[in-house]
N, C-alpha and C. Protein backbone atom coordinates (compact mmCIF):
# COMPACT_ATOMS: atom_id res chain seq x y z
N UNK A 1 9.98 12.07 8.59
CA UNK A 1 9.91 11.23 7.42
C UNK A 1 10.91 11.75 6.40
N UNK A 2 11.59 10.60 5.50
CA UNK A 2 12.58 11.36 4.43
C UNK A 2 12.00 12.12 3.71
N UNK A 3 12.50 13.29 2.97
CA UNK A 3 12.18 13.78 1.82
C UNK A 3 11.66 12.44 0.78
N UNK A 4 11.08 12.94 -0.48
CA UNK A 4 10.97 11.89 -1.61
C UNK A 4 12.11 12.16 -2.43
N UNK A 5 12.76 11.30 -3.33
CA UNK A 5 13.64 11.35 -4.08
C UNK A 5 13.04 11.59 -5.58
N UNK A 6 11.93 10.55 -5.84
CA UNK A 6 11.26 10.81 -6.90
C UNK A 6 10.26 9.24 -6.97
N UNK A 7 10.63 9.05 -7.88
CA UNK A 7 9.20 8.15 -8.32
C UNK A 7 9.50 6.84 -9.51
N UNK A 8 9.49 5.63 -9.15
CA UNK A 8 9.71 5.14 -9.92
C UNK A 8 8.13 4.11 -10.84
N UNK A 9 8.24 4.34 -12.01
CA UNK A 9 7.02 4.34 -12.96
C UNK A 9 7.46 2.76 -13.56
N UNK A 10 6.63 1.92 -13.39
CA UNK A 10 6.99 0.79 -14.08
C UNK A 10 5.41 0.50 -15.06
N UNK A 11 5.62 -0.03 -16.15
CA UNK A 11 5.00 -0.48 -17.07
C UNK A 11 4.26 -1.43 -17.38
N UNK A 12 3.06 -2.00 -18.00
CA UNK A 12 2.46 -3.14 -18.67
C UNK A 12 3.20 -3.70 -19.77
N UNK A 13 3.76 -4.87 -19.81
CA UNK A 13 4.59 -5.58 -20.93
C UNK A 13 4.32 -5.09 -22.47
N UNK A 14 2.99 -4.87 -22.63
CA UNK A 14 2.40 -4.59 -23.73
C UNK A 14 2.20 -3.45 -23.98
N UNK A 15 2.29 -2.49 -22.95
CA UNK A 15 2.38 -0.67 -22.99
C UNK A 15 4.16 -0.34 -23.59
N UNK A 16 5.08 -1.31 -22.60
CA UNK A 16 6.47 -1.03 -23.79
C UNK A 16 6.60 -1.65 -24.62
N UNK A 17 5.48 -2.50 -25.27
CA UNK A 17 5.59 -3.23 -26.99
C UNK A 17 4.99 -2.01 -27.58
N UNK A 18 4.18 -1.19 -27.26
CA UNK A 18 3.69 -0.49 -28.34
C UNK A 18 4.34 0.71 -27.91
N UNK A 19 5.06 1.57 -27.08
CA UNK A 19 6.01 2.48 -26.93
C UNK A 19 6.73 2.22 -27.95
N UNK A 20 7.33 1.06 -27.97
CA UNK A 20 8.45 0.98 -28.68
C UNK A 20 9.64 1.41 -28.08
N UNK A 21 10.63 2.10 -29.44
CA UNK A 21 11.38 2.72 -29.55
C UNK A 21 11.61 3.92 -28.64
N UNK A 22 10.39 4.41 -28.70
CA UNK A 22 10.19 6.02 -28.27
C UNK A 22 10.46 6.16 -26.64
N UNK A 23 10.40 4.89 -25.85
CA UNK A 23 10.41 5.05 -24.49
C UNK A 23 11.52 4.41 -24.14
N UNK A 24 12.50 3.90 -24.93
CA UNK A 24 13.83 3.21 -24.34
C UNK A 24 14.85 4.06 -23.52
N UNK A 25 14.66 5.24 -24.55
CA UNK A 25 15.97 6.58 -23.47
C UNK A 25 15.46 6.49 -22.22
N UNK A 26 14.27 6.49 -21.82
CA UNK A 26 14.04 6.66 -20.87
C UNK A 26 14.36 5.41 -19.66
N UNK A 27 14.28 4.70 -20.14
CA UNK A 27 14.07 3.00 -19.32
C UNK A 27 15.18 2.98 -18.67
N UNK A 28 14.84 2.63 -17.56
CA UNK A 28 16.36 1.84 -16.28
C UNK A 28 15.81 0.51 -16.29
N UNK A 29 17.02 -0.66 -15.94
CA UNK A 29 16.23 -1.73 -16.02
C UNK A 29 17.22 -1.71 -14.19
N UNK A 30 16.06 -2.50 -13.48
CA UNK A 30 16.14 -2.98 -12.05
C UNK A 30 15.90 -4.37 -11.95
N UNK A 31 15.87 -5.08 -10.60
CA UNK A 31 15.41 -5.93 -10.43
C UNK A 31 13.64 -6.58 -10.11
N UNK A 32 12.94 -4.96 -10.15
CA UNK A 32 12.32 -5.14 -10.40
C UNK A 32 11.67 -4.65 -12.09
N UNK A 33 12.03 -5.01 -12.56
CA UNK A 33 12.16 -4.75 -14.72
C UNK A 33 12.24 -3.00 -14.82
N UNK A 34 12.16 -3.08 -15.88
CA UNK A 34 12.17 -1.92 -16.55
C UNK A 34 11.09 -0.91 -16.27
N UNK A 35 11.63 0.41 -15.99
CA UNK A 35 11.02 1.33 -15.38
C UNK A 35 11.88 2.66 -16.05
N UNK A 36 10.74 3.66 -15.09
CA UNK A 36 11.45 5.68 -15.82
C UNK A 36 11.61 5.60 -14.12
N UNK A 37 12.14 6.57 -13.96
CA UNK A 37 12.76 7.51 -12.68
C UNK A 37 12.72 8.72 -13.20
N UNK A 38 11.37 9.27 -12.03
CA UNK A 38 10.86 10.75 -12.79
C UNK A 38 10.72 11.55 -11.09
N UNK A 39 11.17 12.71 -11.36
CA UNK A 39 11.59 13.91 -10.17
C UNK A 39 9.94 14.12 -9.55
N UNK A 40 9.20 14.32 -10.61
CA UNK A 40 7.68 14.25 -9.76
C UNK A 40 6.71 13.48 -11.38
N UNK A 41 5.12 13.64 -10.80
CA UNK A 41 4.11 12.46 -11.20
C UNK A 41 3.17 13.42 -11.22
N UNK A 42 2.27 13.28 -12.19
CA UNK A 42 1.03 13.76 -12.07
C UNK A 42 -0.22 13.00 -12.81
N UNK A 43 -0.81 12.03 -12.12
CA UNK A 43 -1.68 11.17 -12.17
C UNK A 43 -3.13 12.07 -12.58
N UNK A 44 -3.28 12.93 -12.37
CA UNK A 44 -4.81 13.72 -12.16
C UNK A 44 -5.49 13.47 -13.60
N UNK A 45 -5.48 13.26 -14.73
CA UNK A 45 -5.91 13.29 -15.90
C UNK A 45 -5.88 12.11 -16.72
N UNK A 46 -5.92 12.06 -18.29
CA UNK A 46 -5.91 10.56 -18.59
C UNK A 46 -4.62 10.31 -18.82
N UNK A 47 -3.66 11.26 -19.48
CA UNK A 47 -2.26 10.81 -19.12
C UNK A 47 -1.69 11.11 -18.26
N UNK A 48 -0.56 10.23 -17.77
CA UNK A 48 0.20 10.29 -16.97
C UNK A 48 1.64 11.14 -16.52
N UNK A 49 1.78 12.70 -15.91
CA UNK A 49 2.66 13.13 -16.50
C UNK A 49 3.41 12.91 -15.45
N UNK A 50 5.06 12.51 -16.19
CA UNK A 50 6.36 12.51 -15.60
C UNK A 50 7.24 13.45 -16.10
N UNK A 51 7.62 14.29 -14.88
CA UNK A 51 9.03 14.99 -14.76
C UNK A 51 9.90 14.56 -14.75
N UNK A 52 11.21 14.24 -15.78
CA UNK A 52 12.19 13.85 -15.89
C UNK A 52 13.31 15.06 -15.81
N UNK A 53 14.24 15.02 -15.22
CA UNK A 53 15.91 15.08 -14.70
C UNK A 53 17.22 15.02 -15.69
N UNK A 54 17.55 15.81 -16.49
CA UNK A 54 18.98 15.04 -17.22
C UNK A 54 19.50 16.26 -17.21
N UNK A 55 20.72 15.56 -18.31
CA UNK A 55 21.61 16.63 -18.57
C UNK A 55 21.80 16.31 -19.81
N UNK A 56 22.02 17.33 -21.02
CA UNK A 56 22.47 17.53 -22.30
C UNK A 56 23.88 17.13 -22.27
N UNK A 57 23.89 16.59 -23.81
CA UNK A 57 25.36 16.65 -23.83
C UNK A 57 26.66 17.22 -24.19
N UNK A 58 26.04 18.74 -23.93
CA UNK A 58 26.93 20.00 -23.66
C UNK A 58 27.35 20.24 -22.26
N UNK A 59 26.31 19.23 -20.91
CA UNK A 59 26.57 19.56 -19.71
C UNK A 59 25.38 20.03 -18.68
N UNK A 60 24.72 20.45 -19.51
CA UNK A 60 23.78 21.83 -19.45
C UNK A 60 22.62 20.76 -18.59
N UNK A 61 21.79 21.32 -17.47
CA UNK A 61 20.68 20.29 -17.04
C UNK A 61 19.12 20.80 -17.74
N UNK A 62 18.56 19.72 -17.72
CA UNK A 62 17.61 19.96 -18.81
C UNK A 62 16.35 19.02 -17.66
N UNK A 63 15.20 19.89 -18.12
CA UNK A 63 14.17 19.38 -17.69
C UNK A 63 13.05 18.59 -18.63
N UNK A 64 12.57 17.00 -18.54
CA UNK A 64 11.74 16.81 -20.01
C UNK A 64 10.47 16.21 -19.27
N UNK A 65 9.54 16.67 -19.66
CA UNK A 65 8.04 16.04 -19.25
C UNK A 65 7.52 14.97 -20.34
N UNK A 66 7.40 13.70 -19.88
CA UNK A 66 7.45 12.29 -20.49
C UNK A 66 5.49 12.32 -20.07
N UNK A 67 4.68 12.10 -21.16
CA UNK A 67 3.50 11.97 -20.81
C UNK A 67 3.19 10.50 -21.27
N UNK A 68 2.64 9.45 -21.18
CA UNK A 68 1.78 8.19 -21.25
C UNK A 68 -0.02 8.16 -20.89
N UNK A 69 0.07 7.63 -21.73
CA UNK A 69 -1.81 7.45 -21.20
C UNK A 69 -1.86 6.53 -20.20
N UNK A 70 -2.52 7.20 -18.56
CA UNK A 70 -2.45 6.31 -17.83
C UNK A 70 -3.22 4.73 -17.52
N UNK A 71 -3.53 4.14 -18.38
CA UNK A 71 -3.97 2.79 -18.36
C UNK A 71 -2.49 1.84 -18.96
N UNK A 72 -1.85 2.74 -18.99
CA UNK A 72 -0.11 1.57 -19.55
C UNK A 72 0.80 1.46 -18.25
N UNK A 73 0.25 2.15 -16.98
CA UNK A 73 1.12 2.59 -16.17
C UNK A 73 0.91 1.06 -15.18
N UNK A 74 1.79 0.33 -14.84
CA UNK A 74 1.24 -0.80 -14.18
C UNK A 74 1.82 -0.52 -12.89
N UNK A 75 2.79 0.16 -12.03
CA UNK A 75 2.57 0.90 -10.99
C UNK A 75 3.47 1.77 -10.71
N UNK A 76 3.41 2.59 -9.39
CA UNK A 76 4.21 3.70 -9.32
C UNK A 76 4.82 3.73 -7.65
N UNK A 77 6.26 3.58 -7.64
CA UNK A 77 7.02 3.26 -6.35
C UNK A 77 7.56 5.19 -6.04
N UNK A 78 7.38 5.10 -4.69
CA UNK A 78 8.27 6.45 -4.20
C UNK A 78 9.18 5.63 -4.22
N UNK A 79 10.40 6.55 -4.10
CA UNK A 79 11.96 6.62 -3.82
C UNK A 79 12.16 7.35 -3.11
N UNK A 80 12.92 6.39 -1.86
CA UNK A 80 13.05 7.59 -0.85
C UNK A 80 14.84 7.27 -0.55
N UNK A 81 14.97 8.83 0.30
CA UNK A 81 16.44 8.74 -0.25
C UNK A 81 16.89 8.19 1.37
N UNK A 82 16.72 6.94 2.02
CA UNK A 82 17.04 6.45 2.85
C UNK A 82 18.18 5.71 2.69
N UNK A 83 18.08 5.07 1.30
CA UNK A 83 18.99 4.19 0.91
C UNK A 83 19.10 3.79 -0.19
N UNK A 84 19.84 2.95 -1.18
CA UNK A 84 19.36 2.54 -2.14
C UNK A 84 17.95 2.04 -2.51
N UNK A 85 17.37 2.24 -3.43
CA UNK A 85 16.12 2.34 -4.51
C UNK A 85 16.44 0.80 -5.44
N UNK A 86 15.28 -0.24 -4.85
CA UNK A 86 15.25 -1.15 -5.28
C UNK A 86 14.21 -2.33 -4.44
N UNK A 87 14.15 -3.90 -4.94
CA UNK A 87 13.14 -4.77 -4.49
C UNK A 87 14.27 -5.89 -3.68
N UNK A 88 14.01 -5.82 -2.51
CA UNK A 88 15.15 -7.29 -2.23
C UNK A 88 14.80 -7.46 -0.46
N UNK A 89 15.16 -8.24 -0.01
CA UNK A 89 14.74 -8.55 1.32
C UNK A 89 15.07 -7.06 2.66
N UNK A 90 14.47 -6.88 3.11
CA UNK A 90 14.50 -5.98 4.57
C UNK A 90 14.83 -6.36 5.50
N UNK A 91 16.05 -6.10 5.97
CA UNK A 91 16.81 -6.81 7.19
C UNK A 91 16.49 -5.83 8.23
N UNK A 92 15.09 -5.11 8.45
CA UNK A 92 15.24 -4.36 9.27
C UNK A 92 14.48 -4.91 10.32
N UNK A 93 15.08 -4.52 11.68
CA UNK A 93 14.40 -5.20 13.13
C UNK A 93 12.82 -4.67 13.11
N UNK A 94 11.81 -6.05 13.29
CA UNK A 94 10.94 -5.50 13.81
C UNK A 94 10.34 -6.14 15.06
N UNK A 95 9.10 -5.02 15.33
CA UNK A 95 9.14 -4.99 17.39
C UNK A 95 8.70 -6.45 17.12
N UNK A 96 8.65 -7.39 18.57
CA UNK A 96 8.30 -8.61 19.31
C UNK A 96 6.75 -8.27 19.62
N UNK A 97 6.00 -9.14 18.22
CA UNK A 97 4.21 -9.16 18.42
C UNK A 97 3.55 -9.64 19.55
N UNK A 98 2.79 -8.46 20.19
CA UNK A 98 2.63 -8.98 21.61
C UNK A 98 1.19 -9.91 21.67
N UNK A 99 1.19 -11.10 22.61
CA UNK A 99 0.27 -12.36 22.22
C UNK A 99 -1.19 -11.27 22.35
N UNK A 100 -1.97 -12.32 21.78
CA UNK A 100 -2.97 -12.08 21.35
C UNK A 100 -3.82 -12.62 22.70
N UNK A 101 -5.00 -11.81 23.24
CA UNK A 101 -5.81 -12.05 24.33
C UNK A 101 -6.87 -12.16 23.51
N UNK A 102 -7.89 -12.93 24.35
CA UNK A 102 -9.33 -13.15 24.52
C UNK A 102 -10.46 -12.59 25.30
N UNK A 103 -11.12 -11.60 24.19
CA UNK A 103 -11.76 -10.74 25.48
C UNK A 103 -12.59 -11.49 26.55
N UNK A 104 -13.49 -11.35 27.32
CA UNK A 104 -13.86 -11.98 28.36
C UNK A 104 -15.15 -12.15 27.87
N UNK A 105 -15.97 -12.92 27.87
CA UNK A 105 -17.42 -13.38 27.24
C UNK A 105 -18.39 -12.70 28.44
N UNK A 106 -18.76 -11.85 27.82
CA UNK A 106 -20.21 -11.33 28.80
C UNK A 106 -21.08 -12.17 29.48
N UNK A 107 -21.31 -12.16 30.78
CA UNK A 107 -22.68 -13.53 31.64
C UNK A 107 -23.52 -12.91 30.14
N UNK A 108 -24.49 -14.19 30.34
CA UNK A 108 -25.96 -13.92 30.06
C UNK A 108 -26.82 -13.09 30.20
N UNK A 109 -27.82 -11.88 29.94
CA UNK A 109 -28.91 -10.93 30.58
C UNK A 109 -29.80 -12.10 30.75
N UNK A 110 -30.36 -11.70 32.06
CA UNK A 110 -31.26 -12.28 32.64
C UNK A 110 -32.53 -11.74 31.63
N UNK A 111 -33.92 -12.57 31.21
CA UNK A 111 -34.56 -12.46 30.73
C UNK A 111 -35.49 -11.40 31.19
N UNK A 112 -36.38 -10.32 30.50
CA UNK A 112 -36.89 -9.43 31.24
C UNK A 112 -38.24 -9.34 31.12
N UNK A 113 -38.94 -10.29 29.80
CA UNK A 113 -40.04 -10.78 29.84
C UNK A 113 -40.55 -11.92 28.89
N UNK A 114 -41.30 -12.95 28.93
CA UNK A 114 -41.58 -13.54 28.64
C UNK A 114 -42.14 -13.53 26.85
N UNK A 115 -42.32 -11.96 26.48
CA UNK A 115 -43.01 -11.54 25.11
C UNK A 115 -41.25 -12.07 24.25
N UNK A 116 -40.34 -11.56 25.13
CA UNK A 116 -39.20 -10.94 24.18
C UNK A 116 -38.66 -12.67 23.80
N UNK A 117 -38.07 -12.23 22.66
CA UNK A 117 -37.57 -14.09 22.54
C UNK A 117 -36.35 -14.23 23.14
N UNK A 118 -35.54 -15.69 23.07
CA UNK A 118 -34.36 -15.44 23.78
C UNK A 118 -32.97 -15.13 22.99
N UNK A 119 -32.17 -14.92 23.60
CA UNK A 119 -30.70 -14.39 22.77
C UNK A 119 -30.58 -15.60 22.25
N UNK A 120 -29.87 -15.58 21.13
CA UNK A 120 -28.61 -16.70 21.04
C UNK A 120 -27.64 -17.43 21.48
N UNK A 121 -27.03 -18.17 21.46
CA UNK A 121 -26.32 -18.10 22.81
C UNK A 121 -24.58 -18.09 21.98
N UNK A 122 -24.31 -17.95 22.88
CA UNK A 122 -22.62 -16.68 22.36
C UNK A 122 -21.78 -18.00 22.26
N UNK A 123 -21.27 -18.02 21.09
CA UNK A 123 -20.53 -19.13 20.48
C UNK A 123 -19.19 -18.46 20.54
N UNK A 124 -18.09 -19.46 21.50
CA UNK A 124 -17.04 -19.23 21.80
C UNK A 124 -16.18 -19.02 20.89
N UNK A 125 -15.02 -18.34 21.62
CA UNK A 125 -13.86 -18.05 20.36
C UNK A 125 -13.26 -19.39 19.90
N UNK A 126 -12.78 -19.37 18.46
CA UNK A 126 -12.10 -20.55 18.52
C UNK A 126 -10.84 -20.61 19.02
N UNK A 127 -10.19 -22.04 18.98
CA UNK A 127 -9.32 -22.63 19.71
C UNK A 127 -7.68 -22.04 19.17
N UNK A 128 -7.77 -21.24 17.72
CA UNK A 128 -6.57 -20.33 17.58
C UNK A 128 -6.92 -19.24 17.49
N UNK A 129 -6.16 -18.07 18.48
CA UNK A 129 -6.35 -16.93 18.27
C UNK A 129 -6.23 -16.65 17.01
N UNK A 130 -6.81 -15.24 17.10
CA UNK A 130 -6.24 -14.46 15.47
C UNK A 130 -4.66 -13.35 15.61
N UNK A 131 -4.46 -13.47 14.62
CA UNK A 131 -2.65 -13.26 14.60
C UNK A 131 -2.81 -11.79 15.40
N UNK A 132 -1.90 -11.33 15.72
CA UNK A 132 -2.04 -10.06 17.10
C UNK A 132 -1.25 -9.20 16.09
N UNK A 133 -2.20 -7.56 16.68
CA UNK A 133 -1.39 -6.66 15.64
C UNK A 133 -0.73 -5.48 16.75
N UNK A 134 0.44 -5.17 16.79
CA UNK A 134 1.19 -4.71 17.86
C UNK A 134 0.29 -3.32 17.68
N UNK A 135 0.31 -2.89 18.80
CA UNK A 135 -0.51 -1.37 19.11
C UNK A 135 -2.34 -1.53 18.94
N UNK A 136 -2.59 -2.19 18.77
CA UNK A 136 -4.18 -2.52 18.36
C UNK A 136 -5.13 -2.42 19.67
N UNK A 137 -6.24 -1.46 19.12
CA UNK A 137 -7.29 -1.30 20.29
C UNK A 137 -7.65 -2.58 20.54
N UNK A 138 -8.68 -2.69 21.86
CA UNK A 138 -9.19 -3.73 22.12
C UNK A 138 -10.41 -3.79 21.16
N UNK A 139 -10.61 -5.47 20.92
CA UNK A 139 -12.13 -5.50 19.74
C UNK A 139 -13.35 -4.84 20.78
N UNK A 140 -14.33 -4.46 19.95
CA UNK A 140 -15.84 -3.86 20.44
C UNK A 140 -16.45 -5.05 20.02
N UNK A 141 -17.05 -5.15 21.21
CA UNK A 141 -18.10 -6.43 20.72
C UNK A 141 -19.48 -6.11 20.92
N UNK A 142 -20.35 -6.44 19.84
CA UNK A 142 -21.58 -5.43 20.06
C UNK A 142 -22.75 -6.06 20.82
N UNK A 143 -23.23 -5.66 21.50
CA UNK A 143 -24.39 -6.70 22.46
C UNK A 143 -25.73 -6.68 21.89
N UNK A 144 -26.36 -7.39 22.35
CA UNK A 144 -27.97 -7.16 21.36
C UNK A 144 -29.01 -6.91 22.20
N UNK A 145 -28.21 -6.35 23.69
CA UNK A 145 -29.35 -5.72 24.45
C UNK A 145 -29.36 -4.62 24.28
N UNK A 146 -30.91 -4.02 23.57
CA UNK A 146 -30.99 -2.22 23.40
C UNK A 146 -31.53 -1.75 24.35
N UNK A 147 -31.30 -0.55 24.67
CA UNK A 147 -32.04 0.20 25.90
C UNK A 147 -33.53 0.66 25.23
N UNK A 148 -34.83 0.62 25.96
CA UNK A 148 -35.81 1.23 25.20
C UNK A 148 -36.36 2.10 25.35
């Protein structure tokens, strides 16, 4: 798996109305809006802390911890350094979904006494499968004969 690159933090419309000012240095705007790009995250508490990345403008690299109260945080993307960092279509190949089978309907149990009432009777699958998920166990189907 890639390393992480970092983390991208996007906002509630109304969490950067009341930031204001104070959170613009920080803001990248993307295609998916305005967001921070922070080196690591720490969700554990009520604010939200971000590690931020720069450099002064003497040169010098500088480390700044950006805290928010986390109820402004409207979500939080890894960045991974596969490729560019962004929202847009995935041209990547995926496998050929293999069709979907129908398990085989169990006969009937023969009745074993007259006290017990009778089963239900097993209402067929319908006429469209359900969409097939590549690698997927076979379904368990549960029977309603108990051993006693």
């Amino acid at each position: 798996m890639n390393e992480t690159q970092g983390y991208a933090v996007f906002f509630f419309p109304q969490a950067l109305e009341a930031l204001g000012e104070a959170i613009r240095p920080y803001l990248l705007d993307g295609p998916g809006g305005p967001h921070v790009l922070c080196k690591e995250i720490d969700t554990g508490g009520a604010f939200t802390e971000m590690t931020l990345e720069g450099r002064t403008s003497e040169g010098r690299d500088l480390t700044l911890e950006l805290m928010v109260p986390g109820n402004m945080v409207r979500m939080i993307v890894s960045a991974h350094g596969e490729g560019s960092f962004g929202f847009g279509p995935r041209n990547a190949l995926r496998p050929a979904a293999k069709p979907a089978t129908a398990a085989p309907m169990p006969a009937a149990a023969p009745a074993s006494s007259p006290a017990q009432p009778p089963s239900p009777p097993l209402v067929p699958a319908p006429d469209t499968p359900a969409p097939a998920v590549p690698d997927a166990p076979s379904p368990v189907i549960a029977s309603e004969d108990k051993p006693k």
